[in-house]
Protein backbone atom coordinates (compact mmCIF):
# COMPACT_ATOMS: atom_id res chain seq x y z
CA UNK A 1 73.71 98.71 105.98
CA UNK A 2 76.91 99.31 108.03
CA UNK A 3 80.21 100.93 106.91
CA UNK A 4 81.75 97.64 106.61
CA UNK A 5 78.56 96.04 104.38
CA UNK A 6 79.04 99.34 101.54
CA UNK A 7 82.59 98.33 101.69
CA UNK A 8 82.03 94.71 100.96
CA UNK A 9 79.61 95.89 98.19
CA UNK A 10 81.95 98.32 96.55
CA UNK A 11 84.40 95.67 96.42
CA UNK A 12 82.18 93.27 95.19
CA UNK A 13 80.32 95.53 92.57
CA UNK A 14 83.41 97.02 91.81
CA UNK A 15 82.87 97.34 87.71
CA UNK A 16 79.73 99.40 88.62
CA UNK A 17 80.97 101.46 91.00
CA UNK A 18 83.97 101.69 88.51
CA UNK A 19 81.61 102.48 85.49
CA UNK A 20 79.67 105.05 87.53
CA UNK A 21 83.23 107.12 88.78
CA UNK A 22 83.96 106.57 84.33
CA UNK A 23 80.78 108.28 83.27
CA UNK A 24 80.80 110.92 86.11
CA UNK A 25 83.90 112.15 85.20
CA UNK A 26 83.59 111.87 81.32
CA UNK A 27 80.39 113.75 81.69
CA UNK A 28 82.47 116.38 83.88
CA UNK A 29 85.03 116.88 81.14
CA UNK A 30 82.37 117.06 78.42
CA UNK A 31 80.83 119.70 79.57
CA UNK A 32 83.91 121.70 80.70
CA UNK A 33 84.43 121.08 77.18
CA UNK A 34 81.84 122.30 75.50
CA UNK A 35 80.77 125.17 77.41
CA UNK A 36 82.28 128.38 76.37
CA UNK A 37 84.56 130.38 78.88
CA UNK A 38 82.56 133.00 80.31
CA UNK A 39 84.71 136.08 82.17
CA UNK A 40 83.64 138.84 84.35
CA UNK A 41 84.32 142.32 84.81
CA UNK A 42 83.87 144.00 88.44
CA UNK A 43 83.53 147.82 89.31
CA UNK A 44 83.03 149.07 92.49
CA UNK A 45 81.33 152.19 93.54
CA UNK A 46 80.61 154.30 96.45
CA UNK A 47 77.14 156.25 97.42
CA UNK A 48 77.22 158.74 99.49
CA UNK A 49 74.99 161.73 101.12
CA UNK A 50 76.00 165.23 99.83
CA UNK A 51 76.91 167.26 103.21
CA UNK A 52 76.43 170.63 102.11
CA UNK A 53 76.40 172.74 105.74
CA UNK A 54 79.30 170.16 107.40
CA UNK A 55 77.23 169.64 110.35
CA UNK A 56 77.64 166.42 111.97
CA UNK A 57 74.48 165.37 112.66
CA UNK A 58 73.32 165.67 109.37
CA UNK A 59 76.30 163.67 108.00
CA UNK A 60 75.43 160.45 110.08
CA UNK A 61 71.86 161.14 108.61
CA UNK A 62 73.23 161.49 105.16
CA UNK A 63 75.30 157.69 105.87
CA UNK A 64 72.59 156.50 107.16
CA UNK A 65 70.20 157.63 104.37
CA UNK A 66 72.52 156.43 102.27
CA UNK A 67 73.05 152.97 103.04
CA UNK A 68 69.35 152.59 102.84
CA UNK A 69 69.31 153.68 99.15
CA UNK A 70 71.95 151.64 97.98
CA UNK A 71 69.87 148.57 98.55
CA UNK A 72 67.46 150.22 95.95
CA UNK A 73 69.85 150.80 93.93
CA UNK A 74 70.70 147.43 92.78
CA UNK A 75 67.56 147.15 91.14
CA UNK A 76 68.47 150.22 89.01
CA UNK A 77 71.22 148.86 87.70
CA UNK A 78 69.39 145.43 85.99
CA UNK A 79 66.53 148.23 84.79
CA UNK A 80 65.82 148.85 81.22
CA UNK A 81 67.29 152.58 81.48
CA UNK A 82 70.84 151.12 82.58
CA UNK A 83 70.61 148.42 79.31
CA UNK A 84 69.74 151.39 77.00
CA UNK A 85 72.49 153.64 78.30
CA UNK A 86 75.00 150.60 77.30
CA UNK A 87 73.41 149.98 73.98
CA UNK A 88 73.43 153.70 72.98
CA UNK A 89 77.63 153.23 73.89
CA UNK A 90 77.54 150.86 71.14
CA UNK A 91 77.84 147.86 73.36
CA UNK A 92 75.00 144.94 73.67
CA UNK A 93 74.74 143.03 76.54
CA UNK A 94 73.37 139.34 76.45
CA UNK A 95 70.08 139.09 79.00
CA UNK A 96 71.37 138.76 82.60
CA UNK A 97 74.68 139.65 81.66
CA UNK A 98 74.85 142.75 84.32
CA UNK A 99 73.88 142.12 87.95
CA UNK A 100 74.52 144.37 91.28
CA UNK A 101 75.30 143.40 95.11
CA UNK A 102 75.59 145.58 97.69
CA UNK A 103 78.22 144.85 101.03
CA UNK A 104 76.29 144.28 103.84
CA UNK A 105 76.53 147.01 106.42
CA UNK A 106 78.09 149.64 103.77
CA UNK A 107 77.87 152.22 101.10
CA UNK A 108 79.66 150.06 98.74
CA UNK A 109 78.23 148.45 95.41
CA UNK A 110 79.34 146.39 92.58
CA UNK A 111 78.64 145.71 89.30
CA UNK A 112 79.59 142.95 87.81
CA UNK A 113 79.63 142.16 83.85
CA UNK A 114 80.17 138.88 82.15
CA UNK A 115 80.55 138.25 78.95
CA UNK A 116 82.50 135.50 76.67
CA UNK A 117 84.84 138.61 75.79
CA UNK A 118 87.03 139.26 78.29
CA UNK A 119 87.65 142.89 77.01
CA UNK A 120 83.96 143.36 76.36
CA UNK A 121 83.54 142.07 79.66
CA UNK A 122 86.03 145.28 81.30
CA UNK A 123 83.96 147.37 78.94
CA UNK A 124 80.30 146.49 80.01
CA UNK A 125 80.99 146.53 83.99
CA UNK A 126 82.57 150.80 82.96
CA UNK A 127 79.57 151.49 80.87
CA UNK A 128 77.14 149.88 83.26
CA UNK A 129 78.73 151.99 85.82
CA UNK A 130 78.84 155.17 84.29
CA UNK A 131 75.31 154.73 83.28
CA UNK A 132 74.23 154.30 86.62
CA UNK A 133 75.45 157.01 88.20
CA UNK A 134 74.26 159.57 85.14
CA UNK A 135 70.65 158.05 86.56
CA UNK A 136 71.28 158.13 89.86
CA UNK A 137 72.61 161.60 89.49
CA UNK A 138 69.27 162.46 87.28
CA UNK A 139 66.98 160.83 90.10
CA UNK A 140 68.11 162.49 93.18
CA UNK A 141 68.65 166.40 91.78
CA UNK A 142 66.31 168.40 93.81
CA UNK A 143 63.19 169.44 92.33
CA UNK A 144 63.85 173.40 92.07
CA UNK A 145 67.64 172.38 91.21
CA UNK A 146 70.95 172.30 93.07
CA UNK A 147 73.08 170.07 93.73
CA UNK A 148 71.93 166.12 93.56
CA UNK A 149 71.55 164.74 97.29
CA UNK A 150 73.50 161.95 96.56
CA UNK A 151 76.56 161.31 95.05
CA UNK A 152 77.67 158.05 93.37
CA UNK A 153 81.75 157.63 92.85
CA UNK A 154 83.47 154.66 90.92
CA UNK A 155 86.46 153.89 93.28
CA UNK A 156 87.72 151.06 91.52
CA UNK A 157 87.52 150.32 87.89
CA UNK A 158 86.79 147.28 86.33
CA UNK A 159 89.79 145.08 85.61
CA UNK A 160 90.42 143.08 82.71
CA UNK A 161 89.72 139.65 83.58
CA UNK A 162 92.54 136.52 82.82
CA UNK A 163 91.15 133.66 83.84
CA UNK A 164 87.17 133.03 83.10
CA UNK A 165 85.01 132.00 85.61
CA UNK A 166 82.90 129.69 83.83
CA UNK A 167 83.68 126.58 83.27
CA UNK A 168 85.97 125.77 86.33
CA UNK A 169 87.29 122.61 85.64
CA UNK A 170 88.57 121.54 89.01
CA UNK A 171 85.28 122.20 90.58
CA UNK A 172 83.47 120.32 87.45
CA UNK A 173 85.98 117.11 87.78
CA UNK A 174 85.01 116.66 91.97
CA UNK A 175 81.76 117.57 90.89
CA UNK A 176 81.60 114.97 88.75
CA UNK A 177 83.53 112.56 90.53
CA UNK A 178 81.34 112.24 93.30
CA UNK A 179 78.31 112.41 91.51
CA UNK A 180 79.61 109.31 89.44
CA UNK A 181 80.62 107.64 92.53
CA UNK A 182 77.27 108.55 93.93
CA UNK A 183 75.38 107.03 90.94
CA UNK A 184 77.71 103.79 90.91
CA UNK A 185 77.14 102.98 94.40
CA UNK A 186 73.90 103.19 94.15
CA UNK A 187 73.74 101.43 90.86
CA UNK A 188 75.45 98.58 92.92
CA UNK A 189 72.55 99.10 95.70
CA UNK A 190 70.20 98.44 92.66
CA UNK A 191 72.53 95.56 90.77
CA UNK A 192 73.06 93.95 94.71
CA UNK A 193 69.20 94.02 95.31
CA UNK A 194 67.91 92.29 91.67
CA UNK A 195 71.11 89.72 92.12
CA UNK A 196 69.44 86.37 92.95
CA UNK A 197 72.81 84.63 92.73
CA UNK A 198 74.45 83.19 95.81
CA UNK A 199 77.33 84.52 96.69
CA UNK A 200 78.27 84.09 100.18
CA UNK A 201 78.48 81.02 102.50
CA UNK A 202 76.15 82.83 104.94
CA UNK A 203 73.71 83.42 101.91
CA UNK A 204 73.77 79.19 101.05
CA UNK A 205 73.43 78.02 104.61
CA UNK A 206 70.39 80.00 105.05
CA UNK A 207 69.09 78.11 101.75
CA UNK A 208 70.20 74.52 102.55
CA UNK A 209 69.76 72.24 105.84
CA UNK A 210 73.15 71.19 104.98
CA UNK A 211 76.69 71.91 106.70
CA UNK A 212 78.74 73.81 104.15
CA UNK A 213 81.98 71.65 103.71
CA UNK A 214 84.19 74.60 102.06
CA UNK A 215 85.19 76.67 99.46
CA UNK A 216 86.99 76.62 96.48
CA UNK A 217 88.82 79.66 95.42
CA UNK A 218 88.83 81.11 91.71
CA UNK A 219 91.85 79.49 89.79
CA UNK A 220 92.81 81.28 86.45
CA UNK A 221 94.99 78.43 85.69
CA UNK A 222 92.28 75.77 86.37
CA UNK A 223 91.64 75.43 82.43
CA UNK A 224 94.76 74.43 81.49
CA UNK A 225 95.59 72.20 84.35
CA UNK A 226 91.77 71.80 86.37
CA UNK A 227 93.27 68.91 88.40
CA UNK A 228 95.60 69.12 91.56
CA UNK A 229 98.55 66.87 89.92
CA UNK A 230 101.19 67.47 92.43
CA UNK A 231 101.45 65.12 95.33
CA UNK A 232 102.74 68.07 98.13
CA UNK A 233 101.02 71.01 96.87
CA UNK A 234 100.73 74.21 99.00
CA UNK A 235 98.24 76.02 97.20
CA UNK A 236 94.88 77.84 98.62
CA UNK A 237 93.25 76.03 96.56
CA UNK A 238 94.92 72.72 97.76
CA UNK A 239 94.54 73.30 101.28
CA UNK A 240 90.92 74.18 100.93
CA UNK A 241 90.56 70.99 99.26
CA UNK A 242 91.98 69.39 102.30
CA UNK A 243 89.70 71.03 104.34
CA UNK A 244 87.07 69.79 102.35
CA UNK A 245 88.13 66.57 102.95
CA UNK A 246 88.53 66.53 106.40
CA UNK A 247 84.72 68.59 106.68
CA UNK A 248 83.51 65.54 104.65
CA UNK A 249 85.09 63.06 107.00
CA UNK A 250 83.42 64.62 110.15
CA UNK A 251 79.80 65.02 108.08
CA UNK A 252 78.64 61.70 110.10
CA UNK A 253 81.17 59.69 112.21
CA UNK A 254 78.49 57.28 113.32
CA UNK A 255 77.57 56.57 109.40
CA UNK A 256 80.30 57.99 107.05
CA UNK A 257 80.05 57.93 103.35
CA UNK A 258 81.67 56.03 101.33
CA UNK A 259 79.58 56.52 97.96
CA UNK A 260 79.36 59.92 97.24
CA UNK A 261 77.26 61.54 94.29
CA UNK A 262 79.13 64.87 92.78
CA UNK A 263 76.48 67.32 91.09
CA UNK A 264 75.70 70.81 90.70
CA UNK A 265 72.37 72.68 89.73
CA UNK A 266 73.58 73.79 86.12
CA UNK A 267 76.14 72.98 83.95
CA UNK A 268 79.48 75.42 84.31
CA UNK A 269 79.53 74.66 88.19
CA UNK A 270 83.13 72.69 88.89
CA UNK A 271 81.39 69.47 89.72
CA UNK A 272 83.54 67.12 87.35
CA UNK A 273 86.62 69.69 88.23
CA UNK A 274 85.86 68.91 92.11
CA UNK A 275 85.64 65.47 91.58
CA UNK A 276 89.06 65.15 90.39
CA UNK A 277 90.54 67.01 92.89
CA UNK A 278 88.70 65.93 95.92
CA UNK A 279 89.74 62.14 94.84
CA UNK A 280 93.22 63.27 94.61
CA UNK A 281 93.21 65.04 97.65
CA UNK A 282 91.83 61.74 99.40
CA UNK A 283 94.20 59.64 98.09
CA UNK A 284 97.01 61.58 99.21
CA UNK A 285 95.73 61.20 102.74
CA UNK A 286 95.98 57.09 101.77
CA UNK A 287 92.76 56.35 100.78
CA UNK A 288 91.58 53.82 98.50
CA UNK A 289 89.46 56.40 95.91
CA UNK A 290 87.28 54.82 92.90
CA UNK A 291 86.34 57.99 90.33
CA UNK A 292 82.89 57.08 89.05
CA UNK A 293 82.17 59.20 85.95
CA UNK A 294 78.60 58.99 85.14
CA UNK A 295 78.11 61.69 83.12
CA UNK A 296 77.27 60.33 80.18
CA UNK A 297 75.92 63.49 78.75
CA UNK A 298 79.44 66.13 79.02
CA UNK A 299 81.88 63.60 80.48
CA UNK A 300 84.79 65.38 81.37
CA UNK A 301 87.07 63.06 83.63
CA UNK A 302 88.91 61.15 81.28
CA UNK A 303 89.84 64.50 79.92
CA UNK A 304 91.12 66.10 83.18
CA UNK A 305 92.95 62.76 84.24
CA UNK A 306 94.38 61.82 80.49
CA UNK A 307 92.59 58.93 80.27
CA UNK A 308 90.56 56.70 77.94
CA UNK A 309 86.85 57.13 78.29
CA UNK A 310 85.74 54.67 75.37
CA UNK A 311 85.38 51.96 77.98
CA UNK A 312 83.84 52.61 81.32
CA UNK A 313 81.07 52.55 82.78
CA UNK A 314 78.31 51.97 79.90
CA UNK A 315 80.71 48.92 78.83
CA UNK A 316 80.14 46.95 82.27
CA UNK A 317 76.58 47.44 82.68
CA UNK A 318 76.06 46.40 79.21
CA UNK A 319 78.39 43.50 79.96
CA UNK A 320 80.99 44.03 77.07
CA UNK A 321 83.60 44.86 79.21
CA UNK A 322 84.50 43.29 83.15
CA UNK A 323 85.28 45.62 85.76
CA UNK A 324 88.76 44.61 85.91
CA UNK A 325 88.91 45.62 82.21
CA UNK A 326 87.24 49.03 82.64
CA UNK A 327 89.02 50.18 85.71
CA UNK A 328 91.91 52.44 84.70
CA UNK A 329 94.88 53.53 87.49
CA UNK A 330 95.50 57.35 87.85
CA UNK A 331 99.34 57.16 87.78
CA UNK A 332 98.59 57.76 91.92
CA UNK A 333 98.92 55.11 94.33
CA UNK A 334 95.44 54.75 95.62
CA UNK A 335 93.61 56.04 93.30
CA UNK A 336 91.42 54.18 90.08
CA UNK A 337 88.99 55.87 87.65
CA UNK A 338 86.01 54.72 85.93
CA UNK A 339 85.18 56.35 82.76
CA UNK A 340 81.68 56.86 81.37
CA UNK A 341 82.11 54.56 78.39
CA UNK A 342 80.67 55.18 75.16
CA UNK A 343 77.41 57.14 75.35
CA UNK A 344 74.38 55.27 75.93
CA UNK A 345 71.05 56.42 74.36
CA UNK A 346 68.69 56.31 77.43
CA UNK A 347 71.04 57.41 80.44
CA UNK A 348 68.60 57.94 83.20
CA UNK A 349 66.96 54.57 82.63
CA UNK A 350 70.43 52.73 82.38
CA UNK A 351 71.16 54.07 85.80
CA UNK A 352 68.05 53.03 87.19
CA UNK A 353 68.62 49.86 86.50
CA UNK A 354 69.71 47.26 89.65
CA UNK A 355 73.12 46.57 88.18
CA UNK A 356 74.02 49.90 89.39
CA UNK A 357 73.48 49.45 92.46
CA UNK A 358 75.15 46.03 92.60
CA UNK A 359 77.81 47.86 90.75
CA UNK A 360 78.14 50.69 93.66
CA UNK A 361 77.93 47.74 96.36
CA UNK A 362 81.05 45.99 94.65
CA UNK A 363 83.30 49.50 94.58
CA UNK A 364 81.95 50.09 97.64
CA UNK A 365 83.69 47.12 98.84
CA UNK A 366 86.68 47.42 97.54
CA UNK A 367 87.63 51.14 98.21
CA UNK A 368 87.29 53.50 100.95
CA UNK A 369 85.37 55.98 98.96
CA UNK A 370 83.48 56.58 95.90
CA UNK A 371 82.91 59.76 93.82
CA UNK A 372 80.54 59.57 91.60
CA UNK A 373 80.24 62.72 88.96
CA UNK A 374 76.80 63.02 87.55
CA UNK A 375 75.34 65.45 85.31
CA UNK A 376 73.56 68.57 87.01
CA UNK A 377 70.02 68.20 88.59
CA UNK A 378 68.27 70.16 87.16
CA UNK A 379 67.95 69.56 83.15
CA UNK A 380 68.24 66.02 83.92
CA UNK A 381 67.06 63.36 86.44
CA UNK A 382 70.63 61.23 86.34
CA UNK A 383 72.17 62.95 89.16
CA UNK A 384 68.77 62.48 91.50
CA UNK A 385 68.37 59.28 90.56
CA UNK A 386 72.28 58.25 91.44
CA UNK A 387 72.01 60.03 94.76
CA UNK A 388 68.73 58.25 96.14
CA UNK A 389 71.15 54.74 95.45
CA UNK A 390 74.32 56.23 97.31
CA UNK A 391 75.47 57.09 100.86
CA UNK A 392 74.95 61.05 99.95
CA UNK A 393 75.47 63.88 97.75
CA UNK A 394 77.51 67.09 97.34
CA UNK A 395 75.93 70.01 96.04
CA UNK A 396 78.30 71.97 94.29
CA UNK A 397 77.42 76.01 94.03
CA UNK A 398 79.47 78.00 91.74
CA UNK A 399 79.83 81.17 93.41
CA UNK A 400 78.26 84.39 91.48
CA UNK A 401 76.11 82.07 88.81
CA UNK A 402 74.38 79.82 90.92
CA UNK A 403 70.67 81.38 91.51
CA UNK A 404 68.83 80.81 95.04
CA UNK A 405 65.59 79.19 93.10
CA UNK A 406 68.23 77.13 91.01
CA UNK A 407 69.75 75.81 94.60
CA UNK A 408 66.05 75.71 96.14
CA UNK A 409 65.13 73.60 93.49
CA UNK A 410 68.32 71.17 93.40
CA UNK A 411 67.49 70.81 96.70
CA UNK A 412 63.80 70.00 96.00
CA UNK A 413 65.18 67.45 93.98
CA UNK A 414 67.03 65.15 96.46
CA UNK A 415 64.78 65.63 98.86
CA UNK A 416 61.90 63.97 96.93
CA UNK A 417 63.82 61.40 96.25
CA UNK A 418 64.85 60.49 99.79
CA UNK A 419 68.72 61.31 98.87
CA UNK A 420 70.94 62.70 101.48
CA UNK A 421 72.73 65.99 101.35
CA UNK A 422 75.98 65.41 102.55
CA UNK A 423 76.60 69.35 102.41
CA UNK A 424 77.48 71.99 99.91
CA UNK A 425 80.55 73.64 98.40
CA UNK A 426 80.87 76.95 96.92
CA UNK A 427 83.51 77.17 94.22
CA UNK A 428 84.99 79.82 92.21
CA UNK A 429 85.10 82.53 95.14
CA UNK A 430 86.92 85.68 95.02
CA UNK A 431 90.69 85.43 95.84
CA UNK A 432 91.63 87.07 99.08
CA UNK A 433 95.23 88.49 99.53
CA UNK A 434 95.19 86.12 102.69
CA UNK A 435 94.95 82.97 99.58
CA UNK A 436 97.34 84.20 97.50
CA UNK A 437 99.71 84.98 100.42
CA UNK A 438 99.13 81.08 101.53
CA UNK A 439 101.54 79.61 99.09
CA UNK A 440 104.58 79.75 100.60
CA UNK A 441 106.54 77.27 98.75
CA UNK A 442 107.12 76.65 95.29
CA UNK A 443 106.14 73.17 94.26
CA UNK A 444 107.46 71.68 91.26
CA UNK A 445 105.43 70.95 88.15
CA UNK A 446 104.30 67.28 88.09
CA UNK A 447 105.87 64.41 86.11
CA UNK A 448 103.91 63.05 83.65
CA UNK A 449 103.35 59.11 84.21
CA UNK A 450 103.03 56.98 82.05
CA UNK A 451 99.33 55.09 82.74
CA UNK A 452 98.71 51.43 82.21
CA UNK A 453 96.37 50.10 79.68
CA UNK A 454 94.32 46.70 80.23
CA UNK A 455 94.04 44.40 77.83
CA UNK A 456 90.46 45.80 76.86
CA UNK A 457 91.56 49.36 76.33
CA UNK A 458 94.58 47.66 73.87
CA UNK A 459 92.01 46.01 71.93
CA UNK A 460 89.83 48.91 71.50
CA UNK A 461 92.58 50.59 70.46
CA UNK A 462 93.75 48.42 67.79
CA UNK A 463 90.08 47.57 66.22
CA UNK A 464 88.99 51.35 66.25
CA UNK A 465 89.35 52.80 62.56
């Protein structure tokens, strides 16, 4: 994966990365916290060859013979003899507490003492010290006595320490920083690689034979107002409607479509939300747009558009209501809606039936272009069934949520029915800062209009209880 893939992943998997860099640094302050401040105590001694005669010679031996010892010696100062000699001073160190290290390339050696204590840390590094050179003293005094033939002087004393070395919480934060940002990225790796949902154009065209007519940006305000009321709007989300219009336009020149089935896989998609807005979005171009809303299962355009659903569609195929009667104006010149009607109790086998398709001939005649909204493919047959009697279809792919094997089988779907995919649309995308830079101009909120009612709709109203 390249640079610029991680940094698409980061951005996309941002709350793991972001929980990863949350529990790396918690876990860094944790532990600051609950280990206890350790300090340490240094001393610093010198070995050197006794020159007894002053000859020169015998001094470079003596330095020489000397810097060979004092790598020896560090091992006398972790011995049991050095740990006694502290104890008997009425000191006890903890194991390991007392270590040596020896300068490269000189006479000099250290001892270093830690302890929680900072005082009993000055005090351990002097005894230790002390001790050792007693025994070093002991060890090399000639056998028939004199003078030892090596000499061990402290030349700087152990200081008391002000700031422990143990826990360091600077080091422990970056510590934990990275290894939080380490374990989120690659908890994003792991999320990124189990994700079956689509979430890229690229990622849907590889799934369906279809052109992909557009996306639909993310819109926070879409539940309170999911349809594009204003005539002039210069939204993102407007102009990508647009472009899904004119993408939908261009689909077939030789054979364009003028009834169009609106479905998704699963429910929670956009489809009804699309509907409504492509229709708008084609009527402000001046077409002639019927809304079809077939979903009798969750019908949901009479409550985007404010209108009356209790006569619609149901009510002309059963032949209690005409067409003129059912068809409702949108307040927008150009635009009618059909409602679903009162729900019937077999919905797939009502629109099997041939009126439908007489019924789709008629609109078909009368307007430029019909959007039908159907229920989603998958837990239902409605929308398959609708498509295979239309011009085409729309698959609708709600970006994040929708699965591959959910669109594989949607697919499936229309394709054993002989239905025609028109082309896909992704909705609910991330917002770029290039989208939310788009709108330029403020539009003003739209005027509510005050919508017709036929004479069936006034009837209903007055005999319903």
């Amino acid at each position: 994966m390249s640079l610029r893939g991680y940094l698409l992943l980061v951005r996309e998997r941002w709350r793991v990365v972001t929980a990863g860099l949350a529990l790396g640094a918690g876990a860094a302050v944790a532990a600051t916290w609950a280990v206890t401040p350790v300090y340490e105590a240094e001393v610093t001694l010198f070995v050197s060859a006794q020159d007894v005669d002053g000859d020169a010679a015998q001094a470079y031996q003596g330095s020489l013979m000397s810097q060979q010892k004092v790598k020896s010696y560090t091992r006398l100062v972790t011995s049991g003899r050095i740990r006694q000699d502290v104890e008997r001073r009425g000191l006890e160190p903890e194991p390991d507490s007392i270590r040596a290290d020896v300068q490269p390339g000189t006479v000099l050696l250290s001892i270093t003492a830690t302890d929680p204590s900072p005082i009993r840390a000055q005090h351990l590094a002097d005894a230790a010290a002390e001790a050792f050179s007693g025994l070093v003293a002991e060890l090399e005094k000639p056998t028939g006595g004199g003078q030892p033939s090596v000499a061990v002087k402290v030349i700087e004393p152990a200081r008391l320490p002000t700031t422990p070395v143990s826990p360091r919480p600077v080091s422990n934060g970056v510590l934990g920083v990275l290894i939080g940002l380490a374990a989120g990225v690659g908890g994003a790796l792991v999320r990124n690689a189990l994700d079956t949902s689509v979430r890229s154009v690229e990622m849907l065209q590889d799934l369906v034979a279809a052109p992909s007519l557009g996306t639909v940006a993310f819109d926070p305000g879409a539940a309170a107002r999911p349809v594009i009321t204003y005539p002039h709007a210069s939204s993102a989300r407007a102009e990508s409607l647009r472009r899904i219009r004119t993408n939908l336009q261009f689909v077939d020149v030789d054979q364009p479509a003028r009834t169009v089935v609106i479905t998704s896989s699963m429910p929670g998609e956009g489809k009804s939300t699309l509907t409504c807005d492509l229709a708008v979005t084609l009527a402000e171009a001046g077409r002639t747009v019927v809304v079809v809303d077939a979903d009798f299962r969750a019908s949901r355009i009479g409550d985007y558009l404010g209108l009356e659903s209790a006569i619609g569609l149901t009510s002309v195929l059963i032949g209690h209501a005409s067409l003129e009667e059912a068809l409702q104006p949108c307040g927008r010149r150009g635009m009618t809606v059909l409602a679903s009607g009162p729900p019937p109790p077999n919905p797939s086998e009502l629109l099997a039936s041939r009126y439908v398709v007489d019924l789709l001939d008629l609109l078909a005649a009368r307007f430029d272009v019909v959007l039908v909204d159907t229920p989603p493919l998958l837990p239902v047959t409605d929308a398959a069934i609708l498509a295979s009697r239309c011009d085409g279809a729309i698959l609708v792919v709600r970006h994040g949520k929708s699965t591959k094997h959910q669109v594989e089988e949607s697919v499936n779907d229309l394709k054993a029915v002989s239905a025609r995919l028109l082309g896909t649309v992704m909705t609910m995308t991330p917002r770029t800062r290039a989208c939310e830079a788009y709108q330029y101009q403020r539009t003003d909120e739209p005027r509510t209009v005050p919508l017709p009612r036929t004479r069936a709709h006034r009837e209903h109203r007055e005999h319903r209880p």
